[in-house]
PDB file of N, CA and C in Angstrom:
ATOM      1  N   UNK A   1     259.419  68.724 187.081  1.00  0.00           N
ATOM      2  CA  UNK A   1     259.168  68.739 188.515  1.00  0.00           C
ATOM      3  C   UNK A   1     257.808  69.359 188.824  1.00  0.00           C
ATOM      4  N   UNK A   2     257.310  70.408 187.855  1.00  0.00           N
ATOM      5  CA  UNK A   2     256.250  70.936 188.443  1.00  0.00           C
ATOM      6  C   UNK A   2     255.117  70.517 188.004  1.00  0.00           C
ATOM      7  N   UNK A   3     255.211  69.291 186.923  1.00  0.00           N
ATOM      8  CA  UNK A   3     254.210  68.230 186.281  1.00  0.00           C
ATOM      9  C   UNK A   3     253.507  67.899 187.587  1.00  0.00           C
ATOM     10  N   UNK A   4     255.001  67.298 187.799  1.00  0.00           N
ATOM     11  CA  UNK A   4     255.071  66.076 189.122  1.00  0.00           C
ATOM     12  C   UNK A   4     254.174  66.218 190.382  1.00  0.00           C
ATOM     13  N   UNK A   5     254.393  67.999 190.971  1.00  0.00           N
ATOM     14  CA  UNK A   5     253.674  68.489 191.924  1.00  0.00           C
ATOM     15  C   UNK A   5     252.289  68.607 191.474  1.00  0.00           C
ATOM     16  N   UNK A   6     252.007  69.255 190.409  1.00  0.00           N
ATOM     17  CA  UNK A   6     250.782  69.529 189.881  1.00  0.00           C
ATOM     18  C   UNK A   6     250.079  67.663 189.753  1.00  0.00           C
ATOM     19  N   UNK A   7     250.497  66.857 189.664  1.00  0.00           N
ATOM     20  CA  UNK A   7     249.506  65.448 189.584  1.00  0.00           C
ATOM     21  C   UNK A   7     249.435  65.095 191.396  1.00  0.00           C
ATOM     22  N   UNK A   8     250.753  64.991 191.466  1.00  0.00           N
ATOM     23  CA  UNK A   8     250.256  65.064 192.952  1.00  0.00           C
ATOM     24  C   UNK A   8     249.698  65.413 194.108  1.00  0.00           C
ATOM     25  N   UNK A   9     249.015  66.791 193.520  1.00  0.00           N
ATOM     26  CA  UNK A   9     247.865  67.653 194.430  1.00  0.00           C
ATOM     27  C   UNK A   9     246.586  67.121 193.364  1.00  0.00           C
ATOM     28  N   UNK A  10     246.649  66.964 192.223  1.00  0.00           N
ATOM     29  CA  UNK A  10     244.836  65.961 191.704  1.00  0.00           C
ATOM     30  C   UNK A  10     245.085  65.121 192.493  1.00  0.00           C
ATOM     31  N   UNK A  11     245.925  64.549 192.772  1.00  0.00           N
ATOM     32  CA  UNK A  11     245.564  62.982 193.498  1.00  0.00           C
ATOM     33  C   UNK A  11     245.210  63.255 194.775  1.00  0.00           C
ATOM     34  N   UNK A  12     245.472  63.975 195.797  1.00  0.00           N
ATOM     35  CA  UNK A  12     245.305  64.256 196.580  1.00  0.00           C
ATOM     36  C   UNK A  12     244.002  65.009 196.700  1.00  0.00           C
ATOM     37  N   UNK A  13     243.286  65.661 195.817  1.00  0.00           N
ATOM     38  CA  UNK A  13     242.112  66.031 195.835  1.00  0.00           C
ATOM     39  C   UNK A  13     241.255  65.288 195.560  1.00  0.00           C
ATOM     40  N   UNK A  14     241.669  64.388 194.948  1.00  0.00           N
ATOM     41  CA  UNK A  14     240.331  63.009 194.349  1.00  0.00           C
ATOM     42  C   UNK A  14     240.352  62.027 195.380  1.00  0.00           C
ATOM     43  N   UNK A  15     241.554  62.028 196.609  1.00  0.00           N
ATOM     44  CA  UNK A  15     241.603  61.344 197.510  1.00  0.00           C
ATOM     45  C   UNK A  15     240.638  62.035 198.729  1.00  0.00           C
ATOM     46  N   UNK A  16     241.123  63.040 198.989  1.00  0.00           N
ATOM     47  CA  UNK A  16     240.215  64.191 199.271  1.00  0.00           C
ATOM     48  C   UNK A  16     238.371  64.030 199.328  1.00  0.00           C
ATOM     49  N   UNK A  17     238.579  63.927 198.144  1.00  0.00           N
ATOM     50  CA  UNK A  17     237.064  64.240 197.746  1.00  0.00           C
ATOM     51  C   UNK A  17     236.396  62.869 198.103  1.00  0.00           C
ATOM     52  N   UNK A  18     237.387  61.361 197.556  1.00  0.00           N
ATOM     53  CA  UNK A  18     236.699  60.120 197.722  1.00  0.00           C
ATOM     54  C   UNK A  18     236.391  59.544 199.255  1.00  0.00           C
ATOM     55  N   UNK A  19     237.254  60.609 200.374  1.00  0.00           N
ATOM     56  CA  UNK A  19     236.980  60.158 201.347  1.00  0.00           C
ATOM     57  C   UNK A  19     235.603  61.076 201.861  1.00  0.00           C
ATOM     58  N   UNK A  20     235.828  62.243 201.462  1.00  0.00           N
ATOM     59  CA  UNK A  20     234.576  62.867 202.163  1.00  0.00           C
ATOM     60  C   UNK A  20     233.459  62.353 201.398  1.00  0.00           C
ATOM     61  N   UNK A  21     233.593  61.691 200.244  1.00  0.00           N
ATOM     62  CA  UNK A  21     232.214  60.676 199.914  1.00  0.00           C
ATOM     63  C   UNK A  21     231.423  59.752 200.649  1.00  0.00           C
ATOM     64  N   UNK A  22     233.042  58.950 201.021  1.00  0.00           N
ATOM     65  CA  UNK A  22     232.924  57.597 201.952  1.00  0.00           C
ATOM     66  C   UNK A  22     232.257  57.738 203.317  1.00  0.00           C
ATOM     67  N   UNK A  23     232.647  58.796 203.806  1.00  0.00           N
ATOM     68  CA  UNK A  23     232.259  59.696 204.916  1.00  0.00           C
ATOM     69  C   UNK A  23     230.889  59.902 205.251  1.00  0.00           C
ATOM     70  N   UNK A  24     230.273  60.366 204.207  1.00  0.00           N
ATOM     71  CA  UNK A  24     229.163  60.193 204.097  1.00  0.00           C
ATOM     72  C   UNK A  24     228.097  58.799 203.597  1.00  0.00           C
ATOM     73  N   UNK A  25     228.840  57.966 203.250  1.00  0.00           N
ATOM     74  CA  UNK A  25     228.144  57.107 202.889  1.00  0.00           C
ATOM     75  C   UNK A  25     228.085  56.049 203.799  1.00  0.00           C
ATOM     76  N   UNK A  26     228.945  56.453 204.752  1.00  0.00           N
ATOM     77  CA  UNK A  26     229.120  55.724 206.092  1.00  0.00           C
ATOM     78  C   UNK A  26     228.090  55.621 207.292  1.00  0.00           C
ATOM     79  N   UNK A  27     227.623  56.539 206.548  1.00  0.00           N
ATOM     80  CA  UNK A  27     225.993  57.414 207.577  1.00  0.00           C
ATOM     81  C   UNK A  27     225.026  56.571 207.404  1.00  0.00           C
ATOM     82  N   UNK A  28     224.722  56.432 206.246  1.00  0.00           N
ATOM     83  CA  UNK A  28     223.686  54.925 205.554  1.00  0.00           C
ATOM     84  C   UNK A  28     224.109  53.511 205.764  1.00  0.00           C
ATOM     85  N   UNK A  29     225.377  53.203 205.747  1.00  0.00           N
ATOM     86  CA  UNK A  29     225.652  51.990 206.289  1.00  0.00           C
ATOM     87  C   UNK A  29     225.091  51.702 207.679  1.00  0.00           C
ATOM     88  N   UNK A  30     224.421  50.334 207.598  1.00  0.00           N
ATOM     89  CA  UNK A  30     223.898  50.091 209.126  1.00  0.00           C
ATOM     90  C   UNK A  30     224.786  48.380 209.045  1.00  0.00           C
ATOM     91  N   UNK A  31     225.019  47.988 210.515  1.00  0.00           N
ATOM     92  CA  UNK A  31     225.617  47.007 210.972  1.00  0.00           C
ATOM     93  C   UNK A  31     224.241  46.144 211.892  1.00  0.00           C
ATOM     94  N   UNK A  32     224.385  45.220 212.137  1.00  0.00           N
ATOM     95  CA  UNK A  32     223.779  44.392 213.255  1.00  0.00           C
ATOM     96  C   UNK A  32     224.338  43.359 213.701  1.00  0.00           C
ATOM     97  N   UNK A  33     224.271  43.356 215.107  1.00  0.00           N
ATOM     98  CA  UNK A  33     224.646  42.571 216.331  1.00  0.00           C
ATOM     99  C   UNK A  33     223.581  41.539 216.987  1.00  0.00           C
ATOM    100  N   UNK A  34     223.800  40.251 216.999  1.00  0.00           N
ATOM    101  CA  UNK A  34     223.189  39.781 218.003  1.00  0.00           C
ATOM    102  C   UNK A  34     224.050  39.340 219.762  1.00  0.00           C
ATOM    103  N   UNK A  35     223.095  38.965 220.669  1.00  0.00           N
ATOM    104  CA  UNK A  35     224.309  38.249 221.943  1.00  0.00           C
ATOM    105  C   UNK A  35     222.638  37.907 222.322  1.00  0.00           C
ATOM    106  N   UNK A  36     223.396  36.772 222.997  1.00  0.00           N
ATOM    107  CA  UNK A  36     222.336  35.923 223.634  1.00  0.00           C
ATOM    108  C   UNK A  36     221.682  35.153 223.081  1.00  0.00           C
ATOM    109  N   UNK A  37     221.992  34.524 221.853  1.00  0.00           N
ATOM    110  CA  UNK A  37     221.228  33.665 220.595  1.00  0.00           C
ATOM    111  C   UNK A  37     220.291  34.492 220.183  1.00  0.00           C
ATOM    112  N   UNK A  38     220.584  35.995 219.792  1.00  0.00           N
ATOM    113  CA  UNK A  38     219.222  36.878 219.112  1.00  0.00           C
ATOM    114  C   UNK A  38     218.541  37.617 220.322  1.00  0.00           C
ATOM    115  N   UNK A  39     218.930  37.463 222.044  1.00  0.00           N
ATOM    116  CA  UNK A  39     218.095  37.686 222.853  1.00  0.00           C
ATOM    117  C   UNK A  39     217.882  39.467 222.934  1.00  0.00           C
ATOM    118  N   UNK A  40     218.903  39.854 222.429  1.00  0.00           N
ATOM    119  CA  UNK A  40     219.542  41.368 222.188  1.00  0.00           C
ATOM    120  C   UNK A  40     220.308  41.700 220.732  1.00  0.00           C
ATOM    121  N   UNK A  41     219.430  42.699 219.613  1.00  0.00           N
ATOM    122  CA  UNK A  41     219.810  42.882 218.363  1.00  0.00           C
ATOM    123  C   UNK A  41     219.996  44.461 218.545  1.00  0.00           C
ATOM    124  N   UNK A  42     221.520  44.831 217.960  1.00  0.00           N
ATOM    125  CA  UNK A  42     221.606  46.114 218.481  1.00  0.00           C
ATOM    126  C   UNK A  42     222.072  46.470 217.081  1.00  0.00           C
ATOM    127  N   UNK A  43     221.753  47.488 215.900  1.00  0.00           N
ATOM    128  CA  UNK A  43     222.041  48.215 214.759  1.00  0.00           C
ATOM    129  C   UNK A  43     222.987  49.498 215.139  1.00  0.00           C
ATOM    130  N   UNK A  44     223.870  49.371 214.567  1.00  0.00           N
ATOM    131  CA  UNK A  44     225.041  50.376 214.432  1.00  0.00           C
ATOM    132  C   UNK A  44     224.764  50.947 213.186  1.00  0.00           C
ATOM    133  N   UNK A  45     225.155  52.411 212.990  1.00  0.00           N
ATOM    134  CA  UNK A  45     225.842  53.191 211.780  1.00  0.00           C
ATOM    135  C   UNK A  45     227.102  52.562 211.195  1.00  0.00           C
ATOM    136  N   UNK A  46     227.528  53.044 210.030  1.00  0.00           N
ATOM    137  CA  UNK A  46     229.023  52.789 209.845  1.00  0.00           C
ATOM    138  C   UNK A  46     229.921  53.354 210.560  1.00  0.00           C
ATOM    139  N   UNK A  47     229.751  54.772 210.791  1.00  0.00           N
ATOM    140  CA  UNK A  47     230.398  55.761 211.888  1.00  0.00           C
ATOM    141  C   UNK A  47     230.413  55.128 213.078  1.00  0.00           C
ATOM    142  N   UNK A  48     229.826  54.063 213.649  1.00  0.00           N
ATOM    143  CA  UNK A  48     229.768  53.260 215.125  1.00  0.00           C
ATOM    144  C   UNK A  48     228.708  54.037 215.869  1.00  0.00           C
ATOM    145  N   UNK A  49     227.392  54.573 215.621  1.00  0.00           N
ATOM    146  CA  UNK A  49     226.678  55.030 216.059  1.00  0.00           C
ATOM    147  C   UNK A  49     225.361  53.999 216.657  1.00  0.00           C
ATOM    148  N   UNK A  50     224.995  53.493 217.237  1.00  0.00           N
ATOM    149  CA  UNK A  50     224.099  52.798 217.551  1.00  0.00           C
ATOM    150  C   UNK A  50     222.384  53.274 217.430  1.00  0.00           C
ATOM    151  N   UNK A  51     221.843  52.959 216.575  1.00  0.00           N
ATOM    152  CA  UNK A  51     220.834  53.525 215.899  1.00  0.00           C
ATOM    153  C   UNK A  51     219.651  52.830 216.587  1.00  0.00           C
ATOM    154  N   UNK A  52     219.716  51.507 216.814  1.00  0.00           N
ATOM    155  CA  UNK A  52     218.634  50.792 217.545  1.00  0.00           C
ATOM    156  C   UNK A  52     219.005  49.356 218.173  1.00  0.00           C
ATOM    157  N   UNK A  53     218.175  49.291 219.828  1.00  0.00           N
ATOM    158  CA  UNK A  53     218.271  48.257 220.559  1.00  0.00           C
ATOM    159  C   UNK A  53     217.062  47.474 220.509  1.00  0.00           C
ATOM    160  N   UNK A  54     217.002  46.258 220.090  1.00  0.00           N
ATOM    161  CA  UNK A  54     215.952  45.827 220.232  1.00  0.00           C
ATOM    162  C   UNK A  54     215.957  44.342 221.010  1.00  0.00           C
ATOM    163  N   UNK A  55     214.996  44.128 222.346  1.00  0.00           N
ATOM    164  CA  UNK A  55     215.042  43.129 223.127  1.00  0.00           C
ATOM    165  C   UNK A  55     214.132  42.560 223.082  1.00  0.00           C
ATOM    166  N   UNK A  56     213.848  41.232 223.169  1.00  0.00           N
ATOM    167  CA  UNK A  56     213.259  39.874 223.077  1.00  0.00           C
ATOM    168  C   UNK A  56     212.496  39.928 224.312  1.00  0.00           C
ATOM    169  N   UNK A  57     210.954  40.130 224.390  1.00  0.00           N
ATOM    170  CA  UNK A  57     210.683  39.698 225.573  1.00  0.00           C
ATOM    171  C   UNK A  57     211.252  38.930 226.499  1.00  0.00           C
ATOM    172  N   UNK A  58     211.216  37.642 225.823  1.00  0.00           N
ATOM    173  CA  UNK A  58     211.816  36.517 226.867  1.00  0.00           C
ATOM    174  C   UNK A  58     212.720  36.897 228.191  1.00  0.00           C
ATOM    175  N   UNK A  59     213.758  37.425 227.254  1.00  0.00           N
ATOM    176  CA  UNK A  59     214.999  37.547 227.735  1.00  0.00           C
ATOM    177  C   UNK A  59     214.895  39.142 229.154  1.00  0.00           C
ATOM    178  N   UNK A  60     213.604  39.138 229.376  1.00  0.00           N
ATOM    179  CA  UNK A  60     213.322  40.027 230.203  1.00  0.00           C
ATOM    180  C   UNK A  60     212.528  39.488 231.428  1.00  0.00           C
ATOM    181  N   UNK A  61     213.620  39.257 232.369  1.00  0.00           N
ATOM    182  CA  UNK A  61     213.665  39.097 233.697  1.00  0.00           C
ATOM    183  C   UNK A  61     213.741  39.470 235.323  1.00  0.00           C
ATOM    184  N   UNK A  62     212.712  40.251 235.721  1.00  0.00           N
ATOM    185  CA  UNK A  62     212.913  41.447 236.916  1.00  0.00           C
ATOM    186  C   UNK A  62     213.563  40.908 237.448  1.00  0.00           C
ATOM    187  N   UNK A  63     213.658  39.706 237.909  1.00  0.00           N
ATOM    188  CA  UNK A  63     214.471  39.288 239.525  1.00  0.00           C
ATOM    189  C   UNK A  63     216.319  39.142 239.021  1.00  0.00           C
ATOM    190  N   UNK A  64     216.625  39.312 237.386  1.00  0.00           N
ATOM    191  CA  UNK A  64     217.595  39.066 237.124  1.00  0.00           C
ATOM    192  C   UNK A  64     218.230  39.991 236.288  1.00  0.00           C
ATOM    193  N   UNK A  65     218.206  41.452 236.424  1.00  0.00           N
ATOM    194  CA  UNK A  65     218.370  42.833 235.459  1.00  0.00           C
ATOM    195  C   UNK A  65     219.875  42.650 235.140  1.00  0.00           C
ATOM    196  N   UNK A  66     220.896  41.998 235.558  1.00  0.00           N
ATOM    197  CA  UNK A  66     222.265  42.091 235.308  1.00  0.00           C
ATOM    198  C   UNK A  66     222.361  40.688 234.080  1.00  0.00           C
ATOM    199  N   UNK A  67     221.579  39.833 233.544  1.00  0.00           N
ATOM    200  CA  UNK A  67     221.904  39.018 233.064  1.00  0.00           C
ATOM    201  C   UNK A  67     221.903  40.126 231.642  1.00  0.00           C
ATOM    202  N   UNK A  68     220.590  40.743 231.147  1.00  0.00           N
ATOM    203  CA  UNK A  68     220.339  41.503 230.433  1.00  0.00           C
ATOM    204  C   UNK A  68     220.878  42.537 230.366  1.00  0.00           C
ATOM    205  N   UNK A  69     221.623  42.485 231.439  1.00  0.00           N
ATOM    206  CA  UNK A  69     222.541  44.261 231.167  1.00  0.00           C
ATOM    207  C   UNK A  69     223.629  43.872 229.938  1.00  0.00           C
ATOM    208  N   UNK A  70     223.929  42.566 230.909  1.00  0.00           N
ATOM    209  CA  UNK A  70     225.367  42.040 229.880  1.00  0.00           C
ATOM    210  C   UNK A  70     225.293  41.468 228.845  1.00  0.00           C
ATOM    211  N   UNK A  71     223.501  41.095 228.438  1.00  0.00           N
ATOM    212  CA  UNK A  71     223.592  40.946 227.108  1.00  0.00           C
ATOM    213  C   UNK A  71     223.524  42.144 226.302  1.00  0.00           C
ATOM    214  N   UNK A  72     222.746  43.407 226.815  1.00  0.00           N
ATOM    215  CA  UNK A  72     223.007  44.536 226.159  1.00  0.00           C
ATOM    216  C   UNK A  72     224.696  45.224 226.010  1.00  0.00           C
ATOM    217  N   UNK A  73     225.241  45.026 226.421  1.00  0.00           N
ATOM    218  CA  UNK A  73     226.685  45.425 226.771  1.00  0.00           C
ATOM    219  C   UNK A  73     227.111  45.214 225.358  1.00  0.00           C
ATOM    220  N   UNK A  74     226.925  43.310 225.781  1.00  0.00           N
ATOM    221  CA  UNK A  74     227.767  42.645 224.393  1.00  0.00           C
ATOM    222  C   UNK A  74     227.547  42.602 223.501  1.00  0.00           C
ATOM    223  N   UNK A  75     225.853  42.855 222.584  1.00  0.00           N
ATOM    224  CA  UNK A  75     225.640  43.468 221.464  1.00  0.00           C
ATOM    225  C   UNK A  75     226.158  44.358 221.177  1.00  0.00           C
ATOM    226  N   UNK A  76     226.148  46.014 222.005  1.00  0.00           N
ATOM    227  CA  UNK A  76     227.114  46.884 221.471  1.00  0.00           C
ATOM    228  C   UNK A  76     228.018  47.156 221.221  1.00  0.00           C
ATOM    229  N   UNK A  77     228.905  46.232 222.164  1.00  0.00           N
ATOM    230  CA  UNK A  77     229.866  45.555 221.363  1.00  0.00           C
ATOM    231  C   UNK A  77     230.689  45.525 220.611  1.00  0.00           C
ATOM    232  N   UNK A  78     229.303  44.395 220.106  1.00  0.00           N
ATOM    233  CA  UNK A  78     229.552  43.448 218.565  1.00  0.00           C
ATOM    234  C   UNK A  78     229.382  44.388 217.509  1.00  0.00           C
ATOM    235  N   UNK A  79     228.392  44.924 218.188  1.00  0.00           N
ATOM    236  CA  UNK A  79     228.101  45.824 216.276  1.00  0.00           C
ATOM    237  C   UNK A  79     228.723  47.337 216.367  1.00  0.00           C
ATOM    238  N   UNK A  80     229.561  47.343 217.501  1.00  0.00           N
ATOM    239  CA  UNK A  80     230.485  48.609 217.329  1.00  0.00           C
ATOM    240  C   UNK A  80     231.553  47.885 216.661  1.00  0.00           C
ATOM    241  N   UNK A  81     232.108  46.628 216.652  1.00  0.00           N
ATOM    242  CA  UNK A  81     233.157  46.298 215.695  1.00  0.00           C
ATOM    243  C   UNK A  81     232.647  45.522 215.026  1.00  0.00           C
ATOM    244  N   UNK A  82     231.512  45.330 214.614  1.00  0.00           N
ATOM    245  CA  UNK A  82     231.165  44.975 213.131  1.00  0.00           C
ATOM    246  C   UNK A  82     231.163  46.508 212.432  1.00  0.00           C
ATOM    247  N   UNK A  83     230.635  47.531 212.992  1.00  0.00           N
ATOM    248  CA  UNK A  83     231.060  49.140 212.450  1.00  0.00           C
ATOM    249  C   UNK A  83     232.347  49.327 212.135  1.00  0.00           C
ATOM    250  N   UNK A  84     233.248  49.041 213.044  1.00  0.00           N
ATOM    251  CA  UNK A  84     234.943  49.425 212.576  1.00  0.00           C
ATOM    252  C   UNK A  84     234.837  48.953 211.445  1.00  0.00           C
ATOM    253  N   UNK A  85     235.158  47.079 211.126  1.00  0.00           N
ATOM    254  CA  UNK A  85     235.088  46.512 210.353  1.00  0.00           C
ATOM    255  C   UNK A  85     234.718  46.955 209.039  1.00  0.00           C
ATOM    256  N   UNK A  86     233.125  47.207 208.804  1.00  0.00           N
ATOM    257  CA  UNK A  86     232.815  47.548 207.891  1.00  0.00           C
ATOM    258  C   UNK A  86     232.728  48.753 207.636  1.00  0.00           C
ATOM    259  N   UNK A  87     233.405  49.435 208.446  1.00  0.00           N
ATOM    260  CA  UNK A  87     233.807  50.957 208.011  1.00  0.00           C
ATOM    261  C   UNK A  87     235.069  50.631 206.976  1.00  0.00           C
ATOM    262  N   UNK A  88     236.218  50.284 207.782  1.00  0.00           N
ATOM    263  CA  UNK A  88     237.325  49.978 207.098  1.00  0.00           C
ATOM    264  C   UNK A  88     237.547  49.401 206.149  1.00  0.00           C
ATOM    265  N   UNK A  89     236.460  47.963 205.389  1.00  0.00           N
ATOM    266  CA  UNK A  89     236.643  47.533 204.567  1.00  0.00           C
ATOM    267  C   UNK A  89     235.928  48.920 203.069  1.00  0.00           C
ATOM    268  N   UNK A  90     235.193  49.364 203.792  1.00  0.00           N
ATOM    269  CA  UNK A  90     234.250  50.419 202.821  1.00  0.00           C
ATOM    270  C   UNK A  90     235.320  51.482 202.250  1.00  0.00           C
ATOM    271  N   UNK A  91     236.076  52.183 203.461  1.00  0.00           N
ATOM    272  CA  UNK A  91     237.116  53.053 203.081  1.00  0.00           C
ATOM    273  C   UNK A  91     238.182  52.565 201.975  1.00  0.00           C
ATOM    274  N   UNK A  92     238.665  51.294 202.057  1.00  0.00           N
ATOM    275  CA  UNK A  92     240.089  50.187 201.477  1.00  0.00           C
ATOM    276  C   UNK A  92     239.090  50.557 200.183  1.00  0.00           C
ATOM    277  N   UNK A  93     237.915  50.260 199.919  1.00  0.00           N
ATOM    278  CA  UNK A  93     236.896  49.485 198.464  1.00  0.00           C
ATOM    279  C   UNK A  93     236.968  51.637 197.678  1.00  0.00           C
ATOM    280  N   UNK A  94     236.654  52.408 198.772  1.00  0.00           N
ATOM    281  CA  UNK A  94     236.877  53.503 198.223  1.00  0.00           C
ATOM    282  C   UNK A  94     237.648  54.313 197.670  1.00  0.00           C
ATOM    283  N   UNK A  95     238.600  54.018 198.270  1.00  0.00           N
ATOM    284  CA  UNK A  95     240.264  54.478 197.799  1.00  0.00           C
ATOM    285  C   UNK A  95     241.302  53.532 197.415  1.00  0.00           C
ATOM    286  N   UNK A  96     240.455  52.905 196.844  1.00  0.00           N
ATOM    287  CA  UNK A  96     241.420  51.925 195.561  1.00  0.00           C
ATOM    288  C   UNK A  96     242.854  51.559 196.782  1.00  0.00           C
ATOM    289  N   UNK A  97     242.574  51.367 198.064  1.00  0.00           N
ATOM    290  CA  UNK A  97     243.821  50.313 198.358  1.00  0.00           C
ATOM    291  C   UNK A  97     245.144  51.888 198.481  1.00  0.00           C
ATOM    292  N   UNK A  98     244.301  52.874 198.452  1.00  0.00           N
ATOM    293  CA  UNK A  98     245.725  53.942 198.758  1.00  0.00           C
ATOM    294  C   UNK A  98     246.274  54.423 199.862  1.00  0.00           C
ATOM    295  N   UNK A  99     244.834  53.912 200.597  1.00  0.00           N
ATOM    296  CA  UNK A  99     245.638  54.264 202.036  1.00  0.00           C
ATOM    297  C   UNK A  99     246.057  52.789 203.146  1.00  0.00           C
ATOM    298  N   UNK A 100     246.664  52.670 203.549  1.00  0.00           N
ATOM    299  CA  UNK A 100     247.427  51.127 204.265  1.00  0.00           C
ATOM    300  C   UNK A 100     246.088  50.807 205.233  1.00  0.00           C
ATOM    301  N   UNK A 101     246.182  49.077 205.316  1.00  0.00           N
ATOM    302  CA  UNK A 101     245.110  48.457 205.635  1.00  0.00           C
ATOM    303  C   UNK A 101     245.415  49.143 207.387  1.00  0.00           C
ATOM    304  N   UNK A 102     244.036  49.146 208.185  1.00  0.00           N
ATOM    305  CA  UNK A 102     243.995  49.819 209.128  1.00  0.00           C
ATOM    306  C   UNK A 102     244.225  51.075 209.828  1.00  0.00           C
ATOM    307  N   UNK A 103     244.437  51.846 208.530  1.00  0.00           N
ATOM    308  CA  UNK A 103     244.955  53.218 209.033  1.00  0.00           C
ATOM    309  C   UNK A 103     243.541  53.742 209.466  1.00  0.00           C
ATOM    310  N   UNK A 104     243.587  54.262 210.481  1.00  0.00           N
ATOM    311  CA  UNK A 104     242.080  55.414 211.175  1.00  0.00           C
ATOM    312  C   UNK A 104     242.324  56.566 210.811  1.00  0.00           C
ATOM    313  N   UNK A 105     241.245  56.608 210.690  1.00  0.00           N
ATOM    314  CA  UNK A 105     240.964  58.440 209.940  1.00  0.00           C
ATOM    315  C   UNK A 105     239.917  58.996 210.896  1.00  0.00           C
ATOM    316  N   UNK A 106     240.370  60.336 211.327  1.00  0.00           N
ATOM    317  CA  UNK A 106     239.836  61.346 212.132  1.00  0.00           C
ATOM    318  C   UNK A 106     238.052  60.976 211.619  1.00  0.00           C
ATOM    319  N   UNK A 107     237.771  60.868 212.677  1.00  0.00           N
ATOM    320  CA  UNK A 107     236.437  60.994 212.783  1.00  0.00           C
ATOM    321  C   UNK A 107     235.575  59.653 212.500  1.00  0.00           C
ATOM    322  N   UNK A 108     236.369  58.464 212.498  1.00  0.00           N
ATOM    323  CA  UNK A 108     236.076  57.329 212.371  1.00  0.00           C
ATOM    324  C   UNK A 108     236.357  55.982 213.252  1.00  0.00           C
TER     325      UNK A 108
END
């Protein structure tokens, strides 16, 4: 029995440890979004942090500031759940499949 406990706290520390890896490696992961056929490209973190907006002249119109609002909207979006996404698939690839598909983890 006390094998048993004793493997089951390594595992739990290497689980431990592989997430606060992932955690960090989540920081370097960048995502990108387009909306508007490219008119608005918005870069996410893995964490869902939005790192950079970048707009298309064109698509910059004084007499029409709400068309561009909502393309900025919907890039962030996109690449806030292209962030989930590829947060979650990163976490599944890190922990060997130990923790159930979609589970959220504090701080993610």
């Amino acid at each position: 029995m006390k094998g048993g406990m004793n493997k089951l706290m390594q595992q739990a520390q290497m689980l431990q440890d592989a997430l606060a890896k992932a955690q960090e490696e989540l920081e370097t992961l960048e995502v990108e979004a387009t909306a508007g056929g490219g008119a608005v490209t918005v870069t996410a973190s893995g964490r869902g942090d939005i790192l950079a907006i970048r707009i298309d002249p064109e698509a910059i119109t004084p007499d029409d500031p709400e068309t561009l609002e909502d393309l900025i909207l919907a890039g962030v979006s996109a690449a806030i759940e292209k962030s989930r996404v590829a947060a979650n698939e990163h976490m599944q690839q890190v922990t060997g499949g130990m923790l159930p598909p979609g589970m959220n983890l504090p701080g993610m």
